[in-house]
PDB file of N, CA and C in Angstrom:
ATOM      1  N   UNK A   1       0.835  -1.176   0.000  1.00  0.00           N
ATOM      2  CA  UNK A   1       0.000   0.000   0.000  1.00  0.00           C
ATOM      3  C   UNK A   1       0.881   1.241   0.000  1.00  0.00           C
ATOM      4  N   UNK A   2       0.656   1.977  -0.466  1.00  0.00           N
ATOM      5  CA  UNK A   2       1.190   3.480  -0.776  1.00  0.00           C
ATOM      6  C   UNK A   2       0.977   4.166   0.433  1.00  0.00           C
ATOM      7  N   UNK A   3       1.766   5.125   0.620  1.00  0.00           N
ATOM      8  CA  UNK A   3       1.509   6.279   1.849  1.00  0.00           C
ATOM      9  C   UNK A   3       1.416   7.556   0.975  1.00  0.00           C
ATOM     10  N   UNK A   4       0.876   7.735   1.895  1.00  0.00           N
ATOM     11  CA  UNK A   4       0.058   9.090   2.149  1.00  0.00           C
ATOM     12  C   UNK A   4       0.872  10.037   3.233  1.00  0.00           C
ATOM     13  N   UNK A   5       0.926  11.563   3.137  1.00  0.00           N
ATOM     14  CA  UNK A   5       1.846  12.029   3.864  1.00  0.00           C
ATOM     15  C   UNK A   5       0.594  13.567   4.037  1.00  0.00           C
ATOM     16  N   UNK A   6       0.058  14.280   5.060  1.00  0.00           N
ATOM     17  CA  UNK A   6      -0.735  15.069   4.950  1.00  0.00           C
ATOM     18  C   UNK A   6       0.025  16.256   5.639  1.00  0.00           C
ATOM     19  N   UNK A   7       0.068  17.652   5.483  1.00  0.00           N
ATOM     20  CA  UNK A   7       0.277  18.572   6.259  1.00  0.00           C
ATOM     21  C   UNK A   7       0.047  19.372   6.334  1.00  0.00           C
ATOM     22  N   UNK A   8       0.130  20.352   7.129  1.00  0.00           N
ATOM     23  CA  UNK A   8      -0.865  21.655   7.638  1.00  0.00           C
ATOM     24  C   UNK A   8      -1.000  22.121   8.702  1.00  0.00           C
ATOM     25  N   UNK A   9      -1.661  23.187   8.798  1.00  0.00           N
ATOM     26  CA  UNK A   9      -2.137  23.727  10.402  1.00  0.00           C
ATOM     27  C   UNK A   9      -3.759  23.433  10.359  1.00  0.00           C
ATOM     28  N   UNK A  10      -4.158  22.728  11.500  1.00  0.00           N
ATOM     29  CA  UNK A  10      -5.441  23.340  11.328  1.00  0.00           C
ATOM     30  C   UNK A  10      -5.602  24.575  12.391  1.00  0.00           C
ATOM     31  N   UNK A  11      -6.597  25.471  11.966  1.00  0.00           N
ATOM     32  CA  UNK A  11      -6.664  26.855  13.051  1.00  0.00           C
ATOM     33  C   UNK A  11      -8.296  26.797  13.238  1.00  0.00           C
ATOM     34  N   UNK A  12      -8.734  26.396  14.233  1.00  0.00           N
ATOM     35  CA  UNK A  12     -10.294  26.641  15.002  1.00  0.00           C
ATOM     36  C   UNK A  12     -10.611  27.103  16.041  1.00  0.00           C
ATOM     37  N   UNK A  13     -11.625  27.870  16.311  1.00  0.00           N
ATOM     38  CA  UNK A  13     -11.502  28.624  17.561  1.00  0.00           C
ATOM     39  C   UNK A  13     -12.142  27.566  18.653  1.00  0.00           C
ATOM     40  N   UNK A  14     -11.971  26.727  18.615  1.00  0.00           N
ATOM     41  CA  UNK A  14     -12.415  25.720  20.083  1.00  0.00           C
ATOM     42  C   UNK A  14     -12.190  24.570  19.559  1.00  0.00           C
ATOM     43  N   UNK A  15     -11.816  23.559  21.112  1.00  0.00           N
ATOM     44  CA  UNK A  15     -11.486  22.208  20.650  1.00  0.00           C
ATOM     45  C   UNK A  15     -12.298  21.317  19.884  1.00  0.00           C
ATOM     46  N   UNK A  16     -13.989  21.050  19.840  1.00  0.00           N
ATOM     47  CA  UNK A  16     -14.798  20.776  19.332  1.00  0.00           C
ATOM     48  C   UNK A  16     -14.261  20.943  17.924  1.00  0.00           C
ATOM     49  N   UNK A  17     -13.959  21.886  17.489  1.00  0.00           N
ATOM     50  CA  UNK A  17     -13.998  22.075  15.815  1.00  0.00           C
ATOM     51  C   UNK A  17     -12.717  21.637  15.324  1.00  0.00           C
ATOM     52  N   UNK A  18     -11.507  21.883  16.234  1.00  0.00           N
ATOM     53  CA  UNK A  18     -10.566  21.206  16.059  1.00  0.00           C
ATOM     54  C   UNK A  18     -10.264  19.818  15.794  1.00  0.00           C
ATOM     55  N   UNK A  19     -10.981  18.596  16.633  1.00  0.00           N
ATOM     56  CA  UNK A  19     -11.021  17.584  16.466  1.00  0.00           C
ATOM     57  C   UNK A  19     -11.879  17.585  15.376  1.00  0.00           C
ATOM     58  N   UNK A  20     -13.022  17.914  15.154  1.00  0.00           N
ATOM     59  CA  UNK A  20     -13.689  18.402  13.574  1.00  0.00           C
ATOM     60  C   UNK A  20     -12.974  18.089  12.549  1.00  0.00           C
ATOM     61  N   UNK A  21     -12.304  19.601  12.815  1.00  0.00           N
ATOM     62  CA  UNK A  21     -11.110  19.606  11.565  1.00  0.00           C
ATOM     63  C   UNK A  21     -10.221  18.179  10.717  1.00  0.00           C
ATOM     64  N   UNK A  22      -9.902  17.738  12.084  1.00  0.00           N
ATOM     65  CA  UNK A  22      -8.571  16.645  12.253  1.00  0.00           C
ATOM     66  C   UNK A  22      -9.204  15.490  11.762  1.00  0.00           C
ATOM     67  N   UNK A  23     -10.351  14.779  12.242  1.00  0.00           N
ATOM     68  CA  UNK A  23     -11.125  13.346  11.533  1.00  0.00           C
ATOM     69  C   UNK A  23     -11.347  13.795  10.442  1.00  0.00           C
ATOM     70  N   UNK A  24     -12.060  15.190  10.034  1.00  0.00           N
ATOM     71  CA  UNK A  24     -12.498  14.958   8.344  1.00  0.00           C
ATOM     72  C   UNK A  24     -11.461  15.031   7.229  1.00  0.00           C
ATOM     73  N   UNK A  25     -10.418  16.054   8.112  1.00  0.00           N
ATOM     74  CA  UNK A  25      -9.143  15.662   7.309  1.00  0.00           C
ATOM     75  C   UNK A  25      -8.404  13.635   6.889  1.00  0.00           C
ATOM     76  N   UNK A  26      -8.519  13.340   8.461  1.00  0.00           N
ATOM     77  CA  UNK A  26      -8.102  11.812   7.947  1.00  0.00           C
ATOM     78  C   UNK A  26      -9.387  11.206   7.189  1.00  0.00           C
ATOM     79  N   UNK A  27     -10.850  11.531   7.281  1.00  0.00           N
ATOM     80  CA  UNK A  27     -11.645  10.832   6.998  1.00  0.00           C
ATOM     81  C   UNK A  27     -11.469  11.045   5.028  1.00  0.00           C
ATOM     82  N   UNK A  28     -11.279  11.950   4.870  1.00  0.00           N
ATOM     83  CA  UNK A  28     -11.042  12.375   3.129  1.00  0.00           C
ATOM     84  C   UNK A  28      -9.577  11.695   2.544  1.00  0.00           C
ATOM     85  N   UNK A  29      -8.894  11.687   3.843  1.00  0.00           N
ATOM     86  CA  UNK A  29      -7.267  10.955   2.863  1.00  0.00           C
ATOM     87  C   UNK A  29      -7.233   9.506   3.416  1.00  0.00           C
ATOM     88  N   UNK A  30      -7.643   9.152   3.963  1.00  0.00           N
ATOM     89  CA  UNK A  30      -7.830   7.678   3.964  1.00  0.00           C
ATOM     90  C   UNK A  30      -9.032   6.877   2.824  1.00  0.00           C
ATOM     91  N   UNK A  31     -10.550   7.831   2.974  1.00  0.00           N
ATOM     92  CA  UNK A  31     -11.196   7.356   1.703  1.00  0.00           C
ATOM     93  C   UNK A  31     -10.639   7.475   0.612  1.00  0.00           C
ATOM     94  N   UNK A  32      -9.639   8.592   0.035  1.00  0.00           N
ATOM     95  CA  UNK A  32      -9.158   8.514  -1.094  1.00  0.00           C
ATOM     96  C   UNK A  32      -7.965   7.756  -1.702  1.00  0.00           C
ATOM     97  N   UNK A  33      -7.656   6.600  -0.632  1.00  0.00           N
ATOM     98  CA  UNK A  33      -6.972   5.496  -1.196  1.00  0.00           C
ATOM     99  C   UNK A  33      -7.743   4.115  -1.151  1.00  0.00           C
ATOM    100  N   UNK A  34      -6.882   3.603  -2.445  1.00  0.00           N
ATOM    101  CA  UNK A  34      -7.785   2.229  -3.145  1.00  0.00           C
ATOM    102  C   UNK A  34      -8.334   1.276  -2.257  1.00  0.00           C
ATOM    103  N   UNK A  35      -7.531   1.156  -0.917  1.00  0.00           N
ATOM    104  CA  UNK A  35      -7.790   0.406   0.241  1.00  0.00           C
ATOM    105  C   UNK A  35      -8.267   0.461   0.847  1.00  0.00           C
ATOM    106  N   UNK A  36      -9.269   1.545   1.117  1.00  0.00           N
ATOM    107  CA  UNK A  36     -10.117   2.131   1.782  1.00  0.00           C
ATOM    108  C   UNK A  36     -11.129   2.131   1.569  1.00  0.00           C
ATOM    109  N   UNK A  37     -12.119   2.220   2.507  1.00  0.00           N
ATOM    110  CA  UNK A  37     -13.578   2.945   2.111  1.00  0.00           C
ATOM    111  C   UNK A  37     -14.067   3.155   3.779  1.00  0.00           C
ATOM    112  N   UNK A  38     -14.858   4.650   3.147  1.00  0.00           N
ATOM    113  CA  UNK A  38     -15.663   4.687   4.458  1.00  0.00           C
ATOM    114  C   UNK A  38     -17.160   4.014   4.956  1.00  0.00           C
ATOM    115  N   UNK A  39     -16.819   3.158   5.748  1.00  0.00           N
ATOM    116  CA  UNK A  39     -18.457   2.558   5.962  1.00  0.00           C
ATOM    117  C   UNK A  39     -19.537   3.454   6.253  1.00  0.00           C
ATOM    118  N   UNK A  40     -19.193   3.502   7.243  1.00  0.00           N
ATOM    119  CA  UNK A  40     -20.841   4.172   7.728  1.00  0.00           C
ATOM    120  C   UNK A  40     -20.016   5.209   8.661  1.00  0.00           C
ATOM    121  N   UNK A  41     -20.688   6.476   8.928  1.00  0.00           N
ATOM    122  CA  UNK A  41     -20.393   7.636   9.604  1.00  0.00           C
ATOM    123  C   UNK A  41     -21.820   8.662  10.248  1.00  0.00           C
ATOM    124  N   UNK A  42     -21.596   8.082  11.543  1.00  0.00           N
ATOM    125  CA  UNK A  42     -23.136   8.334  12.092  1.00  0.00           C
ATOM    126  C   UNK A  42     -22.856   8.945  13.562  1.00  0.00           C
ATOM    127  N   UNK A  43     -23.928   9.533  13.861  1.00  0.00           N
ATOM    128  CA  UNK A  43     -23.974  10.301  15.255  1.00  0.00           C
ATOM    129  C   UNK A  43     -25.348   9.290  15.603  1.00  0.00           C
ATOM    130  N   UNK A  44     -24.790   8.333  17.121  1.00  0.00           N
ATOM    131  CA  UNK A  44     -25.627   7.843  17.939  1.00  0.00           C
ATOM    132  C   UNK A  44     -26.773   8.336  18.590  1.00  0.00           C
ATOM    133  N   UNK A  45     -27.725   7.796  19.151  1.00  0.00           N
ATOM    134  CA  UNK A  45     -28.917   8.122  19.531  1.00  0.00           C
ATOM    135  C   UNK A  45     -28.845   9.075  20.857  1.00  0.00           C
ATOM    136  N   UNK A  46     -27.561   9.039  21.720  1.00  0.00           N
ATOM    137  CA  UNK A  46     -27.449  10.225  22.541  1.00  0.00           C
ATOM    138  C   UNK A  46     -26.890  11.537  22.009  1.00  0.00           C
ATOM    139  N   UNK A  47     -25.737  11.262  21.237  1.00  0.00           N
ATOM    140  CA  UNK A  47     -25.837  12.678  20.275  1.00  0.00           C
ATOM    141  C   UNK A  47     -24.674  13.263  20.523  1.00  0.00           C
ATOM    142  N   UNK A  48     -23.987  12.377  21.917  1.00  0.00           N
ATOM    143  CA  UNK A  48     -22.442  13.068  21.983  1.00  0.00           C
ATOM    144  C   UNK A  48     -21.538  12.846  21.458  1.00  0.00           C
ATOM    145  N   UNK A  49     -21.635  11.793  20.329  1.00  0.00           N
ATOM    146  CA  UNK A  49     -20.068  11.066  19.947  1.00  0.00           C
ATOM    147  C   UNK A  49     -20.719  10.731  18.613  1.00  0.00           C
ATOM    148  N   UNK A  50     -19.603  11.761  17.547  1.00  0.00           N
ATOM    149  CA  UNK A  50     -19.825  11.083  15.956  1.00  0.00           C
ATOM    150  C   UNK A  50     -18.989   9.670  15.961  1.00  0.00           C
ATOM    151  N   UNK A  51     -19.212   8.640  14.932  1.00  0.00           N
ATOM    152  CA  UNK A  51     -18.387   7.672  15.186  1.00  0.00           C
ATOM    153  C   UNK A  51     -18.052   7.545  13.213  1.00  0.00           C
ATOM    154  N   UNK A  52     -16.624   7.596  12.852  1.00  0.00           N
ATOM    155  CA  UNK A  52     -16.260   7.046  11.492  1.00  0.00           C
ATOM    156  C   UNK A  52     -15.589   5.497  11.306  1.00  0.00           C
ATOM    157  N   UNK A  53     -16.837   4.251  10.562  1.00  0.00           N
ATOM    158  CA  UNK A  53     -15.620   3.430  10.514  1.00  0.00           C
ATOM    159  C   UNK A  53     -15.228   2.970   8.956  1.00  0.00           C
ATOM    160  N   UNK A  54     -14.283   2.578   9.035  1.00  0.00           N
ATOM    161  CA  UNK A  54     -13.505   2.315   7.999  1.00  0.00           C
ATOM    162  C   UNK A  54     -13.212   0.923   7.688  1.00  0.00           C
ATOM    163  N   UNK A  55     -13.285   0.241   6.513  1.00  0.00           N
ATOM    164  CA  UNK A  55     -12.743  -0.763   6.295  1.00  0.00           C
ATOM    165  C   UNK A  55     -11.164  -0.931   5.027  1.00  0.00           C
ATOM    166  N   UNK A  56     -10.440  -1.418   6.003  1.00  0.00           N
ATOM    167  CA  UNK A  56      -9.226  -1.773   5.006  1.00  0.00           C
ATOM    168  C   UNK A  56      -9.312  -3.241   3.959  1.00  0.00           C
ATOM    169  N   UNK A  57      -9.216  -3.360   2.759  1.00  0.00           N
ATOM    170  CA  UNK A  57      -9.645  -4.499   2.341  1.00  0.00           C
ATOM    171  C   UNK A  57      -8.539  -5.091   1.787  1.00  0.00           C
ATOM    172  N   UNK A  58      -8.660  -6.647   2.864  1.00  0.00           N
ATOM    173  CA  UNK A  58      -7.360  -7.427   2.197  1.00  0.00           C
ATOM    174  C   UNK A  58      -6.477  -7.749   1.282  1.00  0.00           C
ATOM    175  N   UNK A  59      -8.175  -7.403   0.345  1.00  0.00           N
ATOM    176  CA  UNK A  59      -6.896  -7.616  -1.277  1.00  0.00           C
ATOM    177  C   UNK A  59      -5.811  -6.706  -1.565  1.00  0.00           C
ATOM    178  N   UNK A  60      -5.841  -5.685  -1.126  1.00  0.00           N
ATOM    179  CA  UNK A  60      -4.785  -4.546  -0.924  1.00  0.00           C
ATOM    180  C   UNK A  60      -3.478  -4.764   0.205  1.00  0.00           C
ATOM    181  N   UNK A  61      -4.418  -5.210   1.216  1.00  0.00           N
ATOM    182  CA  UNK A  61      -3.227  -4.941   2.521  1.00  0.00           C
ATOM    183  C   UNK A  61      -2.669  -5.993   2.566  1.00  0.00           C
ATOM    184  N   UNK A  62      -3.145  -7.010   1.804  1.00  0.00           N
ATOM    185  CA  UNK A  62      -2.077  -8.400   2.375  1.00  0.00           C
ATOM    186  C   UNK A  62      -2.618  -9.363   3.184  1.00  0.00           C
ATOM    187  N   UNK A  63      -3.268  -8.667   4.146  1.00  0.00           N
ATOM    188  CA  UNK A  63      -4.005  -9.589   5.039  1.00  0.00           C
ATOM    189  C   UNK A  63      -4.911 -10.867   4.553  1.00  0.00           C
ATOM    190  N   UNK A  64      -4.811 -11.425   5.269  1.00  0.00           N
ATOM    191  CA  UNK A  64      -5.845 -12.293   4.758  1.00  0.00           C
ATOM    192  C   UNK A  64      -7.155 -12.183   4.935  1.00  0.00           C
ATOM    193  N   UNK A  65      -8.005 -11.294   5.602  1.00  0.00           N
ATOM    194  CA  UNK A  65      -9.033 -10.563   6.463  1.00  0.00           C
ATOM    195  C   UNK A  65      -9.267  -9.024   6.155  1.00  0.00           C
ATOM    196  N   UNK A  66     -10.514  -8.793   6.063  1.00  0.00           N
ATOM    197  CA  UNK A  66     -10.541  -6.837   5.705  1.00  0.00           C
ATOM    198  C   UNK A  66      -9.910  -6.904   7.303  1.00  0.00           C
ATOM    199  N   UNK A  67      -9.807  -5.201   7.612  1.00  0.00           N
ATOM    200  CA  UNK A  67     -10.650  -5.160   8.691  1.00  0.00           C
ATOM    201  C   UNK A  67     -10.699  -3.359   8.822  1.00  0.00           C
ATOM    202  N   UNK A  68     -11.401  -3.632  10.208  1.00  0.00           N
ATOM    203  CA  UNK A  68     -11.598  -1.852  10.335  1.00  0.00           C
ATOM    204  C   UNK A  68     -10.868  -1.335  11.713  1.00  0.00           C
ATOM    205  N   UNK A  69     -11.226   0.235  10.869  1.00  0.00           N
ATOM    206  CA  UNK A  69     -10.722   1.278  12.066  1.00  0.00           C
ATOM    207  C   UNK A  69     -11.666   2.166  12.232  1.00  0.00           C
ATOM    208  N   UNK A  70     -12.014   2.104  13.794  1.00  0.00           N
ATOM    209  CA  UNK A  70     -13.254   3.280  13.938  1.00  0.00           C
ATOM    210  C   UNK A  70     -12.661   4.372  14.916  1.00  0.00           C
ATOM    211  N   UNK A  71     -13.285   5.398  14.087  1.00  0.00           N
ATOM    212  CA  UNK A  71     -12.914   6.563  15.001  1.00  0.00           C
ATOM    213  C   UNK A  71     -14.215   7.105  15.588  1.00  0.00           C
ATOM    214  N   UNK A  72     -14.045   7.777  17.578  1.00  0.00           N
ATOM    215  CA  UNK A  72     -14.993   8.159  17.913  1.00  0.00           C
ATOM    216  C   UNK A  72     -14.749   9.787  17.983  1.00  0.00           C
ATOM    217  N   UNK A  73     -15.489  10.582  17.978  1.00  0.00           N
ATOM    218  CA  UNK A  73     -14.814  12.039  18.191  1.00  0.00           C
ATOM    219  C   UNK A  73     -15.979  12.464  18.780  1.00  0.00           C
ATOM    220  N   UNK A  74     -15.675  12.608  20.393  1.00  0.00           N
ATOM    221  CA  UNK A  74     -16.702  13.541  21.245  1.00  0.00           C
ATOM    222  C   UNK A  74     -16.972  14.699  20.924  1.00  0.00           C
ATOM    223  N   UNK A  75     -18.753  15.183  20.322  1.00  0.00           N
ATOM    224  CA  UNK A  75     -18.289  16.588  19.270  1.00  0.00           C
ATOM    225  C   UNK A  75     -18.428  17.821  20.684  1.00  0.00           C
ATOM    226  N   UNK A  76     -18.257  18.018  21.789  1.00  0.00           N
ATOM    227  CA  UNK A  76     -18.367  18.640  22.820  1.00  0.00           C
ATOM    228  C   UNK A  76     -16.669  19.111  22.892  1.00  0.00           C
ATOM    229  N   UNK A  77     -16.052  17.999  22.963  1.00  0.00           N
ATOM    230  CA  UNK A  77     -14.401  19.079  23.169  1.00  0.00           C
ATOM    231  C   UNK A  77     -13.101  17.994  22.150  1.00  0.00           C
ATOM    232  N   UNK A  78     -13.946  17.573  21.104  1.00  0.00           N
ATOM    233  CA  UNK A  78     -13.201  17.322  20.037  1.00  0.00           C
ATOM    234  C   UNK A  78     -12.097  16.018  19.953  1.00  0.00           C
ATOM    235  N   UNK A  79     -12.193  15.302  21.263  1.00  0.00           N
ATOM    236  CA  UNK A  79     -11.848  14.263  21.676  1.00  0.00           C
ATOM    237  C   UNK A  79     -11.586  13.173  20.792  1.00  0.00           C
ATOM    238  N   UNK A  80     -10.643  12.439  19.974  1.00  0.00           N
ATOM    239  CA  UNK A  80      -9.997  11.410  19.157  1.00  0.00           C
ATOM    240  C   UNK A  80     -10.114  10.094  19.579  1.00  0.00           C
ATOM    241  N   UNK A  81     -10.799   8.972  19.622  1.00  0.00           N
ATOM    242  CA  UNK A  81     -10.233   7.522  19.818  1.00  0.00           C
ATOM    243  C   UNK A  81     -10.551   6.581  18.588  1.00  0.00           C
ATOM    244  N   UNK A  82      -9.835   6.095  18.649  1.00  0.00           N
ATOM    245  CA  UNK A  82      -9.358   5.277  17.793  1.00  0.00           C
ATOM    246  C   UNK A  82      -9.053   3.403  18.134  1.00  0.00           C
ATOM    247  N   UNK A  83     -10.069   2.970  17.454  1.00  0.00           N
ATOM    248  CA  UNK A  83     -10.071   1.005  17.184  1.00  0.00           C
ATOM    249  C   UNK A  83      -9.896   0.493  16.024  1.00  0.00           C
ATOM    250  N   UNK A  84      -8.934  -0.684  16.343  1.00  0.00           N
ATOM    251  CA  UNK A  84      -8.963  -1.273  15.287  1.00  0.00           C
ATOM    252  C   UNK A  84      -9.737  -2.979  15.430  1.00  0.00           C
ATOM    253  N   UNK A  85     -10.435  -3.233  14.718  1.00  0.00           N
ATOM    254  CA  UNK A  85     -11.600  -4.365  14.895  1.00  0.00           C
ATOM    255  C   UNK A  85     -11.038  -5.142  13.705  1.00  0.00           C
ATOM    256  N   UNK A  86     -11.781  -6.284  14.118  1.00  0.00           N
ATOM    257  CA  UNK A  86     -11.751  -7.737  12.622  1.00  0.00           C
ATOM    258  C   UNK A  86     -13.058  -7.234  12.496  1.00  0.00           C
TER     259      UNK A  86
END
């Protein structure tokens, strides 16, 4: 798989938008490689946490298995976590 190299400032006036900033940035350069795709990208039924997940697909990575990476981002103070699942 190819890399990808991203850079920049992001500048937002609060952490909320910052973490904003930062997932949709990875969420656009990770969908835009062949190995990628974004599944599903949804805000849960309480409303505090967007969640992006992603699937990597084997035929690309080698693996013998897709698998994914989900990101949660608390949209209150912009908060990052990050899983990786089968």
């Amino acid at each position: 798989m190819a890399l990808t190299f991203t850079t920049g400032t992001i500048n937002q006036p609060d952490a909320g938008s910052v973490g904003q900033a930062m997932v949709e940035k990875i969420r656009d350069d990770v969908s835009a490689h062949a190995a990628w795709e974004l599944v599903e990208e949804f805000t849960a039924g309480s409303g505090t946490v967007r969640w992006y997940v992603f699937k990597c697909l084997a035929a690309s990575s080698g693996l013998p298995d897709d698998f994914f990476v989900v990101i949660g981002r608390t949209l209150s103070n912009g908060e990052l976590r990050i899983a990786i699942c089968e």
